[in-house]
Protein backbone atom coordinates (compact mmCIF):
# COMPACT_ATOMS: atom_id res chain seq x y z
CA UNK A 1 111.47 128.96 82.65
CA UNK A 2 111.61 127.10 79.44
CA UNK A 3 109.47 124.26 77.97
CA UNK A 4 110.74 121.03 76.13
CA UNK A 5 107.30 119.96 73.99
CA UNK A 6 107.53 115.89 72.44
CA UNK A 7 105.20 115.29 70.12
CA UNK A 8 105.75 111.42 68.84
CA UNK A 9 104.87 111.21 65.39
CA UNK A 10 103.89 108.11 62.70
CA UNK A 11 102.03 108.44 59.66
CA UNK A 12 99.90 111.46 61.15
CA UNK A 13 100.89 114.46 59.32
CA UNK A 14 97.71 116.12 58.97
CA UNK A 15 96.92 116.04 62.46
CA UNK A 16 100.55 117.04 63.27
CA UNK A 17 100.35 120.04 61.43
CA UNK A 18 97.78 121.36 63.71
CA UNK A 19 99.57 120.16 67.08
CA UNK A 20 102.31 122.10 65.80
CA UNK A 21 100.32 125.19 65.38
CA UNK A 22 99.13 125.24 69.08
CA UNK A 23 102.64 124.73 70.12
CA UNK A 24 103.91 127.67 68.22
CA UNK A 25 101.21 130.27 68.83
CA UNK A 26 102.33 130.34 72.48
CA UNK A 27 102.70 133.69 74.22
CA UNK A 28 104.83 134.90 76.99
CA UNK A 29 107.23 131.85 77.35
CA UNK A 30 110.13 130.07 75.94
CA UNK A 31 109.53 127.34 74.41
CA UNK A 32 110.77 124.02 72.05
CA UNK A 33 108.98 121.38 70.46
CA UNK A 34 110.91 118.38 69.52
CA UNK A 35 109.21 115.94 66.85
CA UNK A 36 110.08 112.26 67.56
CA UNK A 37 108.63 110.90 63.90
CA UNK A 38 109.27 107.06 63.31
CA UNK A 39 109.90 107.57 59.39
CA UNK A 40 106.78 107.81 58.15
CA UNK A 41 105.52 107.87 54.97
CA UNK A 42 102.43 109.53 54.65
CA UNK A 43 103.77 113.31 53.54
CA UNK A 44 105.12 113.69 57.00
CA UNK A 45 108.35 114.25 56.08
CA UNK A 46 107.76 115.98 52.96
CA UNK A 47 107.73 119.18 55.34
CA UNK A 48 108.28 118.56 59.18
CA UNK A 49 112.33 118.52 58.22
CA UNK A 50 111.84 122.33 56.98
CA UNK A 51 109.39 123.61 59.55
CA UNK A 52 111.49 126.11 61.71
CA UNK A 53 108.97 125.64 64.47
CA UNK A 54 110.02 122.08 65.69
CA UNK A 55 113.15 120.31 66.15
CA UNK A 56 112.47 117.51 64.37
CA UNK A 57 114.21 114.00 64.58
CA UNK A 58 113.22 111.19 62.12
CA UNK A 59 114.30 107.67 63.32
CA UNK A 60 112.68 104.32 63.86
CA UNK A 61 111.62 103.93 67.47
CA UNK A 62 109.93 100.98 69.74
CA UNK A 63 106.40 102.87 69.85
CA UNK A 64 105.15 105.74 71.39
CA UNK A 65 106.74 105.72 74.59
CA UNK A 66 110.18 105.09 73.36
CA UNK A 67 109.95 108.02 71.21
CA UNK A 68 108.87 110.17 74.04
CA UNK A 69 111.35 108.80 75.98
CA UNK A 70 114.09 109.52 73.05
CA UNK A 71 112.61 113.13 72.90
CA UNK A 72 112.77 113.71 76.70
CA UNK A 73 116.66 112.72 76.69
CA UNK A 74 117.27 115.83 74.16
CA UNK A 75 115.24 117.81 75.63
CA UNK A 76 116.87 120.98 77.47
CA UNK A 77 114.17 122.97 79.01
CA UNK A 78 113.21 123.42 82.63
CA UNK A 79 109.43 122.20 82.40
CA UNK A 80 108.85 118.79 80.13
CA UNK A 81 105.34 118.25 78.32
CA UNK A 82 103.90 115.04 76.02
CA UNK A 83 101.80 116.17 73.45
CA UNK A 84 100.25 113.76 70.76
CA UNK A 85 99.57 114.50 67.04
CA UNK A 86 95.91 114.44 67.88
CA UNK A 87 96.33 117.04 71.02
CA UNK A 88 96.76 120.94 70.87
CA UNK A 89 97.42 123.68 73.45
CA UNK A 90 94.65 125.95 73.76
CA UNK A 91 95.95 130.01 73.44
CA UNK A 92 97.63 131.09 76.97
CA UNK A 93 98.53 127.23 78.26
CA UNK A 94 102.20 127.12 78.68
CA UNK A 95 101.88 130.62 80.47
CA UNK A 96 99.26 129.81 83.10
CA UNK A 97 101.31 126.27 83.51
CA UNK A 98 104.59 128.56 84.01
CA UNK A 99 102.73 130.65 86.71
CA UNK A 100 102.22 127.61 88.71
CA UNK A 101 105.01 126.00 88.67
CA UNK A 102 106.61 130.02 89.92
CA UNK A 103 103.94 130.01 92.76
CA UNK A 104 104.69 126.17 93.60
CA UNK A 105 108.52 125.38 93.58
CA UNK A 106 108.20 122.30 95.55
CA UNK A 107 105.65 120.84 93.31
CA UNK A 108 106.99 118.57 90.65
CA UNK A 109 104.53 117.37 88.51
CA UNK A 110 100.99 119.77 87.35
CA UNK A 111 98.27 118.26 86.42
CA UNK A 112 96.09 120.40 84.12
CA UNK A 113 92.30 120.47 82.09
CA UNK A 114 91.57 119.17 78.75
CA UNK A 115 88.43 119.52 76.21
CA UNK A 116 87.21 117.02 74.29
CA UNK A 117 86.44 117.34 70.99
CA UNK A 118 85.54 115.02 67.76
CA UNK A 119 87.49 115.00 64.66
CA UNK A 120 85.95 118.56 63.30
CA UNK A 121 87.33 120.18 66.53
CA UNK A 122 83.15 120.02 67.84
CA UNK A 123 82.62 120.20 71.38
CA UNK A 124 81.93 116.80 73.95
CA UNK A 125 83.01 117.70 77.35
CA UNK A 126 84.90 118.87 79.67
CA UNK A 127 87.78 116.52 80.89
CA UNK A 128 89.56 117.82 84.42
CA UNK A 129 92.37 116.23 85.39
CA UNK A 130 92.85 115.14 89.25
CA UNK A 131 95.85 114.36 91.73
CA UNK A 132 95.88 110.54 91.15
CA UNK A 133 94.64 108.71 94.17
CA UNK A 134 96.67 105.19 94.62
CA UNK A 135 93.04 102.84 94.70
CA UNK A 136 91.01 105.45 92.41
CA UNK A 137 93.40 105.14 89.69
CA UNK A 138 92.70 101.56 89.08
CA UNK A 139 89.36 102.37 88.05
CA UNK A 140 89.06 105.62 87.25
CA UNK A 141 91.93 107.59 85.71
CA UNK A 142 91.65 111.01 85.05
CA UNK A 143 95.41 112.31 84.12
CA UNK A 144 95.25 112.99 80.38
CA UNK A 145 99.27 113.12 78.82
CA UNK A 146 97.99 116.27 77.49
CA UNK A 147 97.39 118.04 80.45
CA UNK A 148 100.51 117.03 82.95
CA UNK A 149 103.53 119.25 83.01
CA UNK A 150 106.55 118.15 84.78
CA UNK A 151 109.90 119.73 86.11
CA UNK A 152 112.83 118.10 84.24
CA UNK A 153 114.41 116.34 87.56
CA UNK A 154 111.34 114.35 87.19
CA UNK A 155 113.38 112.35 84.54
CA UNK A 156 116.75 112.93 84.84
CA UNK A 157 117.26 113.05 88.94
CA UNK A 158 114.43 110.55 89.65
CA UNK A 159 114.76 108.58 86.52
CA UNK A 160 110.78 107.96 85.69
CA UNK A 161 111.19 107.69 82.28
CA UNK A 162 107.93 105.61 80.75
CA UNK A 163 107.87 101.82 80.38
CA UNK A 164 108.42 100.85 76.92
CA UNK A 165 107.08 97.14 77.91
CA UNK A 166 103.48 99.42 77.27
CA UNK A 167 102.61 100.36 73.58
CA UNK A 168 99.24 101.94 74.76
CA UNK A 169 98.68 102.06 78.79
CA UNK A 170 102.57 103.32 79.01
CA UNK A 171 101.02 106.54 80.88
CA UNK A 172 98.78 104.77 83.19
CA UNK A 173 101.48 102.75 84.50
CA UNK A 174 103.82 105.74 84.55
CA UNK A 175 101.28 107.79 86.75
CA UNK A 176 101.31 104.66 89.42
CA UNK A 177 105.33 105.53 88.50
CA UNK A 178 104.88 108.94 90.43
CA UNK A 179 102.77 107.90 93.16
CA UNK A 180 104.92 104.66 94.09
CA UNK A 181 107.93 107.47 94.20
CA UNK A 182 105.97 109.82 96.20
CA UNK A 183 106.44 113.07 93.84
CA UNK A 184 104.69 116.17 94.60
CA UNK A 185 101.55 116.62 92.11
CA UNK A 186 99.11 119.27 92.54
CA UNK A 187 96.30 120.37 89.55
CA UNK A 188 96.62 123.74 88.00
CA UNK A 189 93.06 124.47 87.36
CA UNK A 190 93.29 125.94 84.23
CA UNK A 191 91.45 124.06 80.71
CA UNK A 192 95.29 124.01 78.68
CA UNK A 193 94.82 120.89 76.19
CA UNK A 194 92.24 119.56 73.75
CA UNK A 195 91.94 115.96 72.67
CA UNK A 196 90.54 115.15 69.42
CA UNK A 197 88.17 111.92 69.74
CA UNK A 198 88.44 110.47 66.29
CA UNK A 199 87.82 107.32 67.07
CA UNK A 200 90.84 105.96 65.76
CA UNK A 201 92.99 106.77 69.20
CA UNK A 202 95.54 104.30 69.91
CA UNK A 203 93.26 103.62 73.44
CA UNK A 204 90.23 102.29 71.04
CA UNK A 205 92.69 99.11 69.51
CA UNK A 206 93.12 96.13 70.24
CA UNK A 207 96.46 95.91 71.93
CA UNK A 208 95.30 98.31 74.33
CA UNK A 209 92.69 96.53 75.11
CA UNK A 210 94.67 93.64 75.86
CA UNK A 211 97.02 95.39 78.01
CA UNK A 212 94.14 96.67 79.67
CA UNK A 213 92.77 92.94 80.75
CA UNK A 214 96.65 92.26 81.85
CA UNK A 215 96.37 96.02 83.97
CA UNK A 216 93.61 95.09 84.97
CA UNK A 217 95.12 91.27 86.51
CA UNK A 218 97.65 93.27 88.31
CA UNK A 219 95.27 95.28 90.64
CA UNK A 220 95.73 93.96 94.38
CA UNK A 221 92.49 91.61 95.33
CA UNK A 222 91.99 93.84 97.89
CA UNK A 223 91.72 96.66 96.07
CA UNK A 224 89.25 94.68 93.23
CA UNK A 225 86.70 94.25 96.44
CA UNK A 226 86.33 97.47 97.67
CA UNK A 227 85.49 98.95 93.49
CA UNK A 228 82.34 100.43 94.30
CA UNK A 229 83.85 102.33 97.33
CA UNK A 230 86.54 103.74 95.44
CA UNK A 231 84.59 105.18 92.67
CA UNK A 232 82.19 106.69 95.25
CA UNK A 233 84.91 108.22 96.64
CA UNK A 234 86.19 109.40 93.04
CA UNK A 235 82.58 110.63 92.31
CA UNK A 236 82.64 112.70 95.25
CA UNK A 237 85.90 114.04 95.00
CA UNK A 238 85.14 115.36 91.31
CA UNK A 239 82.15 116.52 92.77
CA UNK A 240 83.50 118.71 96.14
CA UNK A 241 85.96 119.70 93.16
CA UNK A 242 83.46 121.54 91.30
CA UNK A 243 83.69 119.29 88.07
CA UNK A 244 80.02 119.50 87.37
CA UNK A 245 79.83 123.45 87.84
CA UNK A 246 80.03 124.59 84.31
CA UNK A 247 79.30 127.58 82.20
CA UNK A 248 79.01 128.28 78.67
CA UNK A 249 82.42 128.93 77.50
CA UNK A 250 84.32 128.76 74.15
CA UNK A 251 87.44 127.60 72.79
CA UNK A 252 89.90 128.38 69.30
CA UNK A 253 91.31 125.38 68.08
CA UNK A 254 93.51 124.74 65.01
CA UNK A 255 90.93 122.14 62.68
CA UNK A 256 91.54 119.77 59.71
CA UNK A 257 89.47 122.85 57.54
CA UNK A 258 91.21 125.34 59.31
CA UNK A 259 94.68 124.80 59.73
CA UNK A 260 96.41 128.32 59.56
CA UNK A 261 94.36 130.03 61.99
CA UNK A 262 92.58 129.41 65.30
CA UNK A 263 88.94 128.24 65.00
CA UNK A 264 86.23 129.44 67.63
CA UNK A 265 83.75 127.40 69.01
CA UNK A 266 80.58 128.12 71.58
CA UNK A 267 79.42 125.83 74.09
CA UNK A 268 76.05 126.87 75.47
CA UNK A 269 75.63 123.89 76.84
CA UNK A 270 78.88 122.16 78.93
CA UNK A 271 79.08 118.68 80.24
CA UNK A 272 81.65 117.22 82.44
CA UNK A 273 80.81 113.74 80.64
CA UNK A 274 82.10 111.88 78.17
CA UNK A 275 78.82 110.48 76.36
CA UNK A 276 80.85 108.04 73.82
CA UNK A 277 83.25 106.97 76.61
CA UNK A 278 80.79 105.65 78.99
């Protein structure tokens, strides 16, 4: 079972550097990671050309989704993955993902856990992912890019490629993608990913918001009435799932100061919330 990694990539070198790190510290499974960078011109390519880890492809794209999109047509592994400049894979992750998938043949897409970190790799919570439910997701989302794995006839039998009309919601309305074509999800409950909250995510800007309000337009009237029902019924679902059952843990993370080597950090003290997100 192989793995076809994207990373898209524009003026985010530093950050990339570390994605690339987590990529190619995996154990125990074969693996690619094919750079999508939109010619940028911040050092990036003053290296990523030469690295031996990544295939690497610069070329002007549409956005972010087009050069996923670009990366998932040359991609030739069994198991595809989307993994921003400002995401890593924690030590073990494409191995437990690859045990799933072994045990679960009919499943097609796995979604997996994330952590949440700031921009010094420090600990804010504890992100899991869920099976997206077709009213829940309107209001409460909880499928991080990061964290989903899916089997290549995902794009090139079904076709669900992402929606390049989207510069920043692109994944949101390729979830609603998967559930409109009734693909088999399941969650691997396993912590793979880690997002770094910089405040500077593409999520936080303006366009997003905007597409956002026009997501938002689209949701069935229906639907809009019934809100507090629906995220009662999310609450209890992450709460029968165990979301809130945490124990001090740790991670190893590649940071900003530490950038050759895995960096370890404690929690004493887990949350499953996201404090600067509420």
């Amino acid at each position: 079972m192989k793995f076809s990694i994207i990373t898209p990539s524009f003026r985010n070198s530093n950050w990339l550097r570390l994605c690339v790190a987590s990529v190619a510290d995996q154990k125990g499974v074969e693996h690619e990671h094919i750079v999508q960078d939109s010619c940028s011109d911040d050092g990036t390519q003053d290296w990523l050309p030469h690295d031996s880890r990544v295939k690497a492809f610069i070329e002007k794209d549409s956005g972010m989704y087009d050069a996923v999109n670009r990366g998932y047509r040359r991609a030739t592994g069994d198991i595809l993955a989307h993994l921003n400049c400002d995401e890593q894979y924690l030590p073990g992750a494409l191995k437990s993902v690859a045990e799933f998938f072994a045990a679960n043949p009919k499943i097609e897409v796995v979604f997996a856990h994330t952590i949440i970190t700031d921009g010094e790799g420090k600990y804010i919570c504890h992100f899991h992912s869920m099976t997206p439910h077709p009213h829940h997701a309107w209001f409460r989302f909880r499928a991080p890019t990061c964290s989903i794995f899916i089997r290549r006839k995902v794009i090139f039998e079904r076709g669900i490629f992402f929606d390049t009309k989207w510069r920043d919601l692109g994944d949101f309305h390729w979830v609603l993608s998967l559930m409109k074509n009734k693909v088999p999800m399941a969650v691997c409950d396993s912590f793979t990913s880690v997002f770094a909250d910089t405040g500077e995510n593409m999520n936080l800007k303006p366009n997003a918001i905007r597409e956002k309000t026009e997501t938002d337009a689209m949701i069935p009237a229906w639907v809009r009435v019934l809100k507090p029902i629906w995220i009662l019924q999310h609450r209890l679902r992450r709460l029968a799932a165990g979301h809130f059952n945490l124990r001090p843990t740790s991670y190893e993370i590649y940071t900003l100061q530490s950038s050759e080597r895995r960096r370890k950090f404690d929690v004493s003290k887990p949350t499953a919330v996201w404090w600067n997100r509420l």
